[in-house]
C-alpha atoms as a PDB file:
ATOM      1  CA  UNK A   1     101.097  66.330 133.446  1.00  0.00           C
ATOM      2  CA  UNK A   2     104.450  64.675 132.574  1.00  0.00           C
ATOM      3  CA  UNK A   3     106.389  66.538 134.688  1.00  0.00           C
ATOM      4  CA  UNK A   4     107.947  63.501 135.521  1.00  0.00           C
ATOM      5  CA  UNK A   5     108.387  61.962 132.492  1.00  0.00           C
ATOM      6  CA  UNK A   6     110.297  65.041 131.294  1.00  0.00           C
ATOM      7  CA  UNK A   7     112.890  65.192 134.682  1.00  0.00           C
ATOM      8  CA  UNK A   8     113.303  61.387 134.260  1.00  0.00           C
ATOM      9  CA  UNK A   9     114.481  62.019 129.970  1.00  0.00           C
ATOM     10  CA  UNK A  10     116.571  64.301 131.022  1.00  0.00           C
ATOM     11  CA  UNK A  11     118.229  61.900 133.424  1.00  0.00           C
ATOM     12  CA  UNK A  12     118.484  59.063 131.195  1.00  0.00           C
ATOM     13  CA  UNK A  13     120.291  60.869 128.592  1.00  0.00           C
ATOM     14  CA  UNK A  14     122.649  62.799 130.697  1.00  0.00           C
ATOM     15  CA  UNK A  15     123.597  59.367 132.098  1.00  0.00           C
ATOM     16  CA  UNK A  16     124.745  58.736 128.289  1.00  0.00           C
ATOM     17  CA  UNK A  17     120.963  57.090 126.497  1.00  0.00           C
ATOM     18  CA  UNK A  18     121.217  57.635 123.177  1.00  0.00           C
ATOM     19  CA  UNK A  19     117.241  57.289 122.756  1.00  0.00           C
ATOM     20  CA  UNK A  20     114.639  57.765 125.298  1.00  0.00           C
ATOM     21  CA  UNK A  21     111.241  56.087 124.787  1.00  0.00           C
ATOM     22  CA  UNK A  22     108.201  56.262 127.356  1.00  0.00           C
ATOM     23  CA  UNK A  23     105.462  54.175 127.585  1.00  0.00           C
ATOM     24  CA  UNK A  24     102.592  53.991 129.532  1.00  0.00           C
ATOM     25  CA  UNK A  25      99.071  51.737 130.037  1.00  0.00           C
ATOM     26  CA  UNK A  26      97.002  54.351 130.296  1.00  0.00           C
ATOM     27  CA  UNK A  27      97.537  58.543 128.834  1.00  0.00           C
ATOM     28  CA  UNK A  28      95.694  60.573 130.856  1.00  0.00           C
ATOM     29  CA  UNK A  29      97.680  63.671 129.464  1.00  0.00           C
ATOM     30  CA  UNK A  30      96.700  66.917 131.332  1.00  0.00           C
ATOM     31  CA  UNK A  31      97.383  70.304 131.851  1.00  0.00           C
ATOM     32  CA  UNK A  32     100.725  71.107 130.310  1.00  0.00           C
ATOM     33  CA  UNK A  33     101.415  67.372 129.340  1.00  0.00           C
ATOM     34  CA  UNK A  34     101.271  67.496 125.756  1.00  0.00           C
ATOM     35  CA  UNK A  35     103.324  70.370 125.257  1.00  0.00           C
ATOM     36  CA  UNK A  36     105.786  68.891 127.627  1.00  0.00           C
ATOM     37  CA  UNK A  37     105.822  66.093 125.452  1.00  0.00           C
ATOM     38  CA  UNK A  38     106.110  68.317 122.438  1.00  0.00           C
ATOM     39  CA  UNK A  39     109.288  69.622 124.151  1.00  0.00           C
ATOM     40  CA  UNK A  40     111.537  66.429 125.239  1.00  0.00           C
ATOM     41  CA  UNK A  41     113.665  64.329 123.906  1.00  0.00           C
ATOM     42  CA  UNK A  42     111.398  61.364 123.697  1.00  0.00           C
ATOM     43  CA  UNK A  43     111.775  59.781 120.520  1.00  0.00           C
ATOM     44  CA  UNK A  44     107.881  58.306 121.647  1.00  0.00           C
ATOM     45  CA  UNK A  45     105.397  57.752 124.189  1.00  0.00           C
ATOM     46  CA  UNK A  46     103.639  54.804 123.981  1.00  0.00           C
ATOM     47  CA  UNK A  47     100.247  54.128 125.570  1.00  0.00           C
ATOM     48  CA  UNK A  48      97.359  51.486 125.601  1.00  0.00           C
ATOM     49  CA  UNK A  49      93.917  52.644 123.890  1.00  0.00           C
ATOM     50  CA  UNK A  50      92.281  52.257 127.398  1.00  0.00           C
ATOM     51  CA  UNK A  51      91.763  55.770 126.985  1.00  0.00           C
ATOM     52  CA  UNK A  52      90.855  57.385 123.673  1.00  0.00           C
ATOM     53  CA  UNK A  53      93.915  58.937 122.499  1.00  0.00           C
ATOM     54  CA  UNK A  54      92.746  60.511 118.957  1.00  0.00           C
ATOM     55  CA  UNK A  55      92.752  64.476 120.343  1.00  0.00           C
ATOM     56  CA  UNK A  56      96.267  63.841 121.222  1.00  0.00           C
ATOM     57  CA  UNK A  57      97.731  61.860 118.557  1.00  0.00           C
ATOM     58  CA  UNK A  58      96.522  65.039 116.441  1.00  0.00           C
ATOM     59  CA  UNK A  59      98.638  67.388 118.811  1.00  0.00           C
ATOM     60  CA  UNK A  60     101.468  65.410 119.345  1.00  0.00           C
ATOM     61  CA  UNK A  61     103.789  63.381 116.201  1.00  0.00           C
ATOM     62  CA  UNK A  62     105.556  61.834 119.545  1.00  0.00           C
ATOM     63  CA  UNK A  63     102.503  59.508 120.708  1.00  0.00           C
ATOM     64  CA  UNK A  64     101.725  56.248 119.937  1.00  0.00           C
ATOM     65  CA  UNK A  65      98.968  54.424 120.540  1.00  0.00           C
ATOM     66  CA  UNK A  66      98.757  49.904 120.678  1.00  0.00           C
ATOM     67  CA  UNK A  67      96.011  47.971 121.058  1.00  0.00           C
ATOM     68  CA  UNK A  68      94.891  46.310 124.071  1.00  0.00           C
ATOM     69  CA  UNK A  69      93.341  43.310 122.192  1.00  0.00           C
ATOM     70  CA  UNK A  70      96.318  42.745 119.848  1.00  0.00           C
ATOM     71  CA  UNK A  71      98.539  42.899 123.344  1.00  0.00           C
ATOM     72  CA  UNK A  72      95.609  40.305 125.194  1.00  0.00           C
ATOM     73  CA  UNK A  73      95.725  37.948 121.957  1.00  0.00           C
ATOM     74  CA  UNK A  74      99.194  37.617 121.433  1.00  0.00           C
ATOM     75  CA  UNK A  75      99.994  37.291 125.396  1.00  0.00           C
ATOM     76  CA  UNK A  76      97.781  33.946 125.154  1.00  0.00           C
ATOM     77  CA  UNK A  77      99.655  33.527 122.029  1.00  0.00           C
ATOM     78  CA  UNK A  78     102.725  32.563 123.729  1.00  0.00           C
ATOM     79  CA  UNK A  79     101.848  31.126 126.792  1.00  0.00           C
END
């Protein structure tokens, strides 16, 4: 629900962060998470596309979504 998300943005910037980003592997955004998200100071939340993220991308400017096989490929990429 994000409920910790939001307590933990709040932390960060009243210990002086100047942006606060979250990211996560995999959104499962329920209940009041999107409007929570909607409401904080996150500049993003970043997630995998393990989970189809379309609904949420359309209710929320704040979420972005990468993709797993770009993040597999270029791991290998550099190793």
């Amino acid at each position: 629900t994000c409920g910790t998300f939001e307590c933990a943005s709040q932390k960060l910037l009243s210990a002086g962060a100047s942006k606060v980003y979250a990211i996560c592997t995999h959104g499962i955004f329920s209940g009041p998470a999107i409007s929570r998200i909607n409401n904080s100071p996150f500049e993003a939340v970043v997630v995998t596309n393990t989970i189809p993220q379309e609904e949420n991308m359309k209710n929320s400017n704040k979420i972005q979504v990468e993709m797993t096989n770009i993040l597999i490929h270029d791991s290998f990429e550099y190793t």
